[in-house]
PDB file of N, CA and C in Angstrom:
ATOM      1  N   UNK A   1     130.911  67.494  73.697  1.00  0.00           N
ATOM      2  CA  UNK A   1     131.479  68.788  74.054  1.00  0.00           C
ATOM      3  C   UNK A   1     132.802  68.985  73.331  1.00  0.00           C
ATOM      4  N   UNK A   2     133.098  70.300  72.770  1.00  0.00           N
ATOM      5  CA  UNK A   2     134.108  70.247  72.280  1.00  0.00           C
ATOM      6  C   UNK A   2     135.270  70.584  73.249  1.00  0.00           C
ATOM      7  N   UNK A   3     136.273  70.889  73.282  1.00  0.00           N
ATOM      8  CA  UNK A   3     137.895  70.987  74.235  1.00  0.00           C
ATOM      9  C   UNK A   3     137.667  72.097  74.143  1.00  0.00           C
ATOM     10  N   UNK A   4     137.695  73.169  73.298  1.00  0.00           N
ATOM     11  CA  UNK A   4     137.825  74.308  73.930  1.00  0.00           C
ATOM     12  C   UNK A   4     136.952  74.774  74.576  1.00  0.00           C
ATOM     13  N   UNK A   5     135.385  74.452  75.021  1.00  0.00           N
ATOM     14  CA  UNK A   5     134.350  74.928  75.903  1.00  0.00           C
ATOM     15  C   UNK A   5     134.725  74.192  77.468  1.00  0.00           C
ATOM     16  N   UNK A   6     135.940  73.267  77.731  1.00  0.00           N
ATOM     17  CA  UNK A   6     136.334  72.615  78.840  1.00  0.00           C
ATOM     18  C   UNK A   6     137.164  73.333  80.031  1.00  0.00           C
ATOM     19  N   UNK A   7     137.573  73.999  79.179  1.00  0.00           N
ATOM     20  CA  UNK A   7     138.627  74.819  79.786  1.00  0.00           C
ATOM     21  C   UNK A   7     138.474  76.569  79.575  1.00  0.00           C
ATOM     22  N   UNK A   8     137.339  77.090  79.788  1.00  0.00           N
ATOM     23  CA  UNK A   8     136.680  78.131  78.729  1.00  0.00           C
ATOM     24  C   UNK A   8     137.283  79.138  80.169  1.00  0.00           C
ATOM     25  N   UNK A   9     138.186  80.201  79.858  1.00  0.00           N
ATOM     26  CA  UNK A   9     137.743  81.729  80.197  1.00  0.00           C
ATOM     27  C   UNK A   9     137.398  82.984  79.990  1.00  0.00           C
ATOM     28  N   UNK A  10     136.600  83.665  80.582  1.00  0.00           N
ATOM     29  CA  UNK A  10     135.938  84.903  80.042  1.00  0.00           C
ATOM     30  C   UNK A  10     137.285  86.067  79.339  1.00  0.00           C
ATOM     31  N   UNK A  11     136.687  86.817  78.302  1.00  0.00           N
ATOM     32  CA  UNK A  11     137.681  87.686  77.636  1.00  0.00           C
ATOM     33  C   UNK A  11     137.139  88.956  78.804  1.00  0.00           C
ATOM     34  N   UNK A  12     138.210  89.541  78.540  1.00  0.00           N
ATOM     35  CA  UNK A  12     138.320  91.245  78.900  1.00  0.00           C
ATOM     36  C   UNK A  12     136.642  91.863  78.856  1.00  0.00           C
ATOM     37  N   UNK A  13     136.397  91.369  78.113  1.00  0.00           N
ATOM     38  CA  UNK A  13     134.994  92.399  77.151  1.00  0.00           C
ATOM     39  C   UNK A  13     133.850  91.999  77.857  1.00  0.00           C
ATOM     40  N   UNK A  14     133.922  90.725  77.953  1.00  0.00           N
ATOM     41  CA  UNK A  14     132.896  89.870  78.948  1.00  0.00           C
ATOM     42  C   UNK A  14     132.992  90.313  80.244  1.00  0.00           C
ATOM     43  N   UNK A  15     134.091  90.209  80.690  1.00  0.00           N
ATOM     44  CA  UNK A  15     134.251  90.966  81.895  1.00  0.00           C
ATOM     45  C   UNK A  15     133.650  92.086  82.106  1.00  0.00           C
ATOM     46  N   UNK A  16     134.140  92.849  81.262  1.00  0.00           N
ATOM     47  CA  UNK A  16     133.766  94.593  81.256  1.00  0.00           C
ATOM     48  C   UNK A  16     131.882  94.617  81.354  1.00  0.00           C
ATOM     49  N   UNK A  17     131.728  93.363  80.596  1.00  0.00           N
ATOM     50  CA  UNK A  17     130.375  93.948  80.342  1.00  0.00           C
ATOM     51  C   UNK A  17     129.555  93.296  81.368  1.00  0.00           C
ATOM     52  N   UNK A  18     130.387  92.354  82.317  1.00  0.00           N
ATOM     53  CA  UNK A  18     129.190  91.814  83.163  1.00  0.00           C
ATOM     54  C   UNK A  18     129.275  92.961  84.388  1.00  0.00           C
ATOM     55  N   UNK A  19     130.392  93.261  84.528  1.00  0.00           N
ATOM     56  CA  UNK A  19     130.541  94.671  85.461  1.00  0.00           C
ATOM     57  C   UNK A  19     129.521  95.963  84.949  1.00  0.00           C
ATOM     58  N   UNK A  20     129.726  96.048  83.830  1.00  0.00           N
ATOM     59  CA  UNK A  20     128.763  97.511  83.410  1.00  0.00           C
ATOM     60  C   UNK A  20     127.299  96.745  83.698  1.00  0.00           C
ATOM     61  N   UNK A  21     126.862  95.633  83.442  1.00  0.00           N
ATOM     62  CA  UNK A  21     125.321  95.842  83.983  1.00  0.00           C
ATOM     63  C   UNK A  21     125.073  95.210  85.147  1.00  0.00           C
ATOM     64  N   UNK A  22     126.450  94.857  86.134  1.00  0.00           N
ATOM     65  CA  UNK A  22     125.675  95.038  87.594  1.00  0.00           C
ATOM     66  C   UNK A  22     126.094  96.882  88.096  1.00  0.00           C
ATOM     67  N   UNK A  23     126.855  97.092  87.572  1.00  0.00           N
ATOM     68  CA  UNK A  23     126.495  98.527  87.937  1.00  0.00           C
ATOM     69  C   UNK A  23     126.014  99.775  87.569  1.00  0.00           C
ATOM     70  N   UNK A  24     125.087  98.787  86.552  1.00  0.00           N
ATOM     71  CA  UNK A  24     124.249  99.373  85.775  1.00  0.00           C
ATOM     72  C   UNK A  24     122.893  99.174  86.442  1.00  0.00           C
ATOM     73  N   UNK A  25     122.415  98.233  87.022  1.00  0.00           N
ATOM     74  CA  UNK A  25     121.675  97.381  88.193  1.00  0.00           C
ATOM     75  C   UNK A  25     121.863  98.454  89.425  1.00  0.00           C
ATOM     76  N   UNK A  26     122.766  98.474  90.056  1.00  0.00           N
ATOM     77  CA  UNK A  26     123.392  99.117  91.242  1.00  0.00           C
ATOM     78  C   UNK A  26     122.432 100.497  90.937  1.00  0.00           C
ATOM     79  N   UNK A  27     122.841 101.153  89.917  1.00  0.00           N
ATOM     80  CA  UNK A  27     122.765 102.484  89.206  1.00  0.00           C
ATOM     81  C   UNK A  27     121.291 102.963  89.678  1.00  0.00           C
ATOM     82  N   UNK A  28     120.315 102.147  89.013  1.00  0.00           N
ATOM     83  CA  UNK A  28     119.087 102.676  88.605  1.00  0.00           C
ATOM     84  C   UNK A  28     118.405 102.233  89.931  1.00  0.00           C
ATOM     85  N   UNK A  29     118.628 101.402  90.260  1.00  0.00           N
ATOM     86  CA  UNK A  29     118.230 100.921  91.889  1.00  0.00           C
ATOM     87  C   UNK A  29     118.310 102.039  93.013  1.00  0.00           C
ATOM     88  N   UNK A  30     119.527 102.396  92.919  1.00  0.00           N
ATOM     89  CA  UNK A  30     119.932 103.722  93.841  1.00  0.00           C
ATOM     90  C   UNK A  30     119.097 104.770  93.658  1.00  0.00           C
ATOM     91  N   UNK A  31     118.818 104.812  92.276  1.00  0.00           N
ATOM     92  CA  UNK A  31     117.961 106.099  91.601  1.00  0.00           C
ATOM     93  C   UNK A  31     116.420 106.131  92.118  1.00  0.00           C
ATOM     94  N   UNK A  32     116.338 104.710  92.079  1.00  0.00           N
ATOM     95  CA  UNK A  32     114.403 104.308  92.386  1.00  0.00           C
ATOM     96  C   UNK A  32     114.460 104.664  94.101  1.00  0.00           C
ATOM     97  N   UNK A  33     115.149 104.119  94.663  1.00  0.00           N
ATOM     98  CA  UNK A  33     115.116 104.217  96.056  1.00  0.00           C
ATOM     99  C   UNK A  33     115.495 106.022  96.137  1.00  0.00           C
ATOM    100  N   UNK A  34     115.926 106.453  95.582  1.00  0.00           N
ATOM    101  CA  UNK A  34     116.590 108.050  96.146  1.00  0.00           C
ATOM    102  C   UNK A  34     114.610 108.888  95.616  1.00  0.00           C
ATOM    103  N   UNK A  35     114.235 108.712  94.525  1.00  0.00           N
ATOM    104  CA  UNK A  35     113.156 109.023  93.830  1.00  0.00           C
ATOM    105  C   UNK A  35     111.546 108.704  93.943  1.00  0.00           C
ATOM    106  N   UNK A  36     111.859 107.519  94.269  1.00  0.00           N
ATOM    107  CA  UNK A  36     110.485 107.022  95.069  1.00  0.00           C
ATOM    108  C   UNK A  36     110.232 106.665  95.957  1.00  0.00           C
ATOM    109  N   UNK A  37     109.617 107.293  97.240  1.00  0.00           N
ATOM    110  CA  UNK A  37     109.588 107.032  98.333  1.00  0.00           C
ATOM    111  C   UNK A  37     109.087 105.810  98.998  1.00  0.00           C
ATOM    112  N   UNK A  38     109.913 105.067  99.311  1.00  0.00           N
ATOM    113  CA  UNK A  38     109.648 103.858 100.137  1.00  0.00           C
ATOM    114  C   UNK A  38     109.213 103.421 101.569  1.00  0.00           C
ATOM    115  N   UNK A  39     107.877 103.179 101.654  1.00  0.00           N
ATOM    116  CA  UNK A  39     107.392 103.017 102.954  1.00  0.00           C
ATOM    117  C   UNK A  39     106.755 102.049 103.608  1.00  0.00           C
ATOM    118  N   UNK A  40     107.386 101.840 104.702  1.00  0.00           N
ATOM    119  CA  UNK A  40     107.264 100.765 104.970  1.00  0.00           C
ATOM    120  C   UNK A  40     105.570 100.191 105.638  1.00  0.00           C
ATOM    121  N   UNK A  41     105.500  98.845 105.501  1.00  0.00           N
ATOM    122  CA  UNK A  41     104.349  98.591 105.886  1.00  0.00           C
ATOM    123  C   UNK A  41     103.798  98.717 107.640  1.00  0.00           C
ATOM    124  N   UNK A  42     104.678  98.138 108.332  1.00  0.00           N
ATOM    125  CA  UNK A  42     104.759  98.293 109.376  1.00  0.00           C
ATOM    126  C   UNK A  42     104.103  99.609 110.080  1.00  0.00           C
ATOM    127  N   UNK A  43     105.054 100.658 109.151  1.00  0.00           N
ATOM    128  CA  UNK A  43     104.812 102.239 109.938  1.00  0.00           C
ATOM    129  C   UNK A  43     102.608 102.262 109.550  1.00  0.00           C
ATOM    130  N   UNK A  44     102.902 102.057 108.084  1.00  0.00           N
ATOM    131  CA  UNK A  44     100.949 102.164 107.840  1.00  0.00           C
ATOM    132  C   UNK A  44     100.133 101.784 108.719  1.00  0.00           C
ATOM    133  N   UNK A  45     100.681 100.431 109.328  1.00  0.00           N
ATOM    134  CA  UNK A  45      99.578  99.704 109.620  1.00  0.00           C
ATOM    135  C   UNK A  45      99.428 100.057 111.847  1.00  0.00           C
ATOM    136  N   UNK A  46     100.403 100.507 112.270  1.00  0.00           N
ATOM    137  CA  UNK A  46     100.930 101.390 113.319  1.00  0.00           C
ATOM    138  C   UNK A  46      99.994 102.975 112.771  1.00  0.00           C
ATOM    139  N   UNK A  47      99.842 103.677 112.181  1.00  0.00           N
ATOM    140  CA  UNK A  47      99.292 104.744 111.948  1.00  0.00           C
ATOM    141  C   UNK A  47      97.863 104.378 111.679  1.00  0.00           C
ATOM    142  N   UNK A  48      97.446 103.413 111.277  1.00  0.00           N
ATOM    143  CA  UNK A  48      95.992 103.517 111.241  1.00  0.00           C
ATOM    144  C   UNK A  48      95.272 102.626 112.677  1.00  0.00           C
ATOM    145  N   UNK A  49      96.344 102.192 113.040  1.00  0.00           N
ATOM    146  CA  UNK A  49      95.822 101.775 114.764  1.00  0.00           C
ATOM    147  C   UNK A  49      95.545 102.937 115.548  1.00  0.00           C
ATOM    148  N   UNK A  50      97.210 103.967 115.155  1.00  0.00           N
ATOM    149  CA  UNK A  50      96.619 105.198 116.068  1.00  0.00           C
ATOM    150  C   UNK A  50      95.183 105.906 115.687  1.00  0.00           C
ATOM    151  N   UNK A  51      95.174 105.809 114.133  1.00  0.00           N
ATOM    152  CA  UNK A  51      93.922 106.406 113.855  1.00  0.00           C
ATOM    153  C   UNK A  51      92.477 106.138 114.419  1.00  0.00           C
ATOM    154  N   UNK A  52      92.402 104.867 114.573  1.00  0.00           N
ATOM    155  CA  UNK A  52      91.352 104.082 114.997  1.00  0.00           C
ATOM    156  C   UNK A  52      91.596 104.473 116.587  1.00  0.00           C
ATOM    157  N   UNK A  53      92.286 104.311 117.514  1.00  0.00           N
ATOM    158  CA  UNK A  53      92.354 104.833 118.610  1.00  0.00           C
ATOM    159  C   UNK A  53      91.644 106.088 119.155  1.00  0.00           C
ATOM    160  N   UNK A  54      92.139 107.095 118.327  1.00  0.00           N
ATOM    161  CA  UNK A  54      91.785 108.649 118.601  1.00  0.00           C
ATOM    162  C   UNK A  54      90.663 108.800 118.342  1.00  0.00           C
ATOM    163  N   UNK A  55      90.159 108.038 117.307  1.00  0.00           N
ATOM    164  CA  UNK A  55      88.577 108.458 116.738  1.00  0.00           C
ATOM    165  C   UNK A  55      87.674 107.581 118.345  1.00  0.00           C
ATOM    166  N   UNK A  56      88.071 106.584 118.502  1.00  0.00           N
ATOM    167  CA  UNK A  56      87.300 106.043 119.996  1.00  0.00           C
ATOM    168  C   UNK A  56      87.134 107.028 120.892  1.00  0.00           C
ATOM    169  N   UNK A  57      88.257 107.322 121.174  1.00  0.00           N
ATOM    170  CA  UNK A  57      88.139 108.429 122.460  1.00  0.00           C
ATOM    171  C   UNK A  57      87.482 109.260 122.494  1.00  0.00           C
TER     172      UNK A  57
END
C-alpha cells in the first residue's frame, strides 16, 4: 500500500458527487412512487375474500 491511500480524504467533488446521486436516488424514487400507483398486497388479497364472500350468498 502506498502512504498516501493510508490516510486518504474525499475532495470537495467527491463529495458533491456522492450527494448528487443519492439525491438523485431520492429524486426518481419520489417520482416512481408519486406516478405509479402502489398497492398493496394485503388490500388484494382482503378484496378478493370479499369477492368470494358475496358471490356465496
Amino acid at each position: 500500500t502506498r502512504p498516501e491511500f493510508i490516510f486518504y480524504t474525499a475532495t470537495w467533488i467527491e463529495w458533491a458527487l456522492s450527494f448528487a446521486g443519492i439525491a438523485a436516488f431520492l429524486l426518481f424514487f419520489s417520482l416512481i412512487v408519486k406516478f405509479v400507483p402502489v398497492i398493496p398486497i394485503s388490500g388484494i388479497i382482503n378484496q378478493e375474500r370479499n369477492h368470494k364472500k358475496l358471490k356465496k350468498q
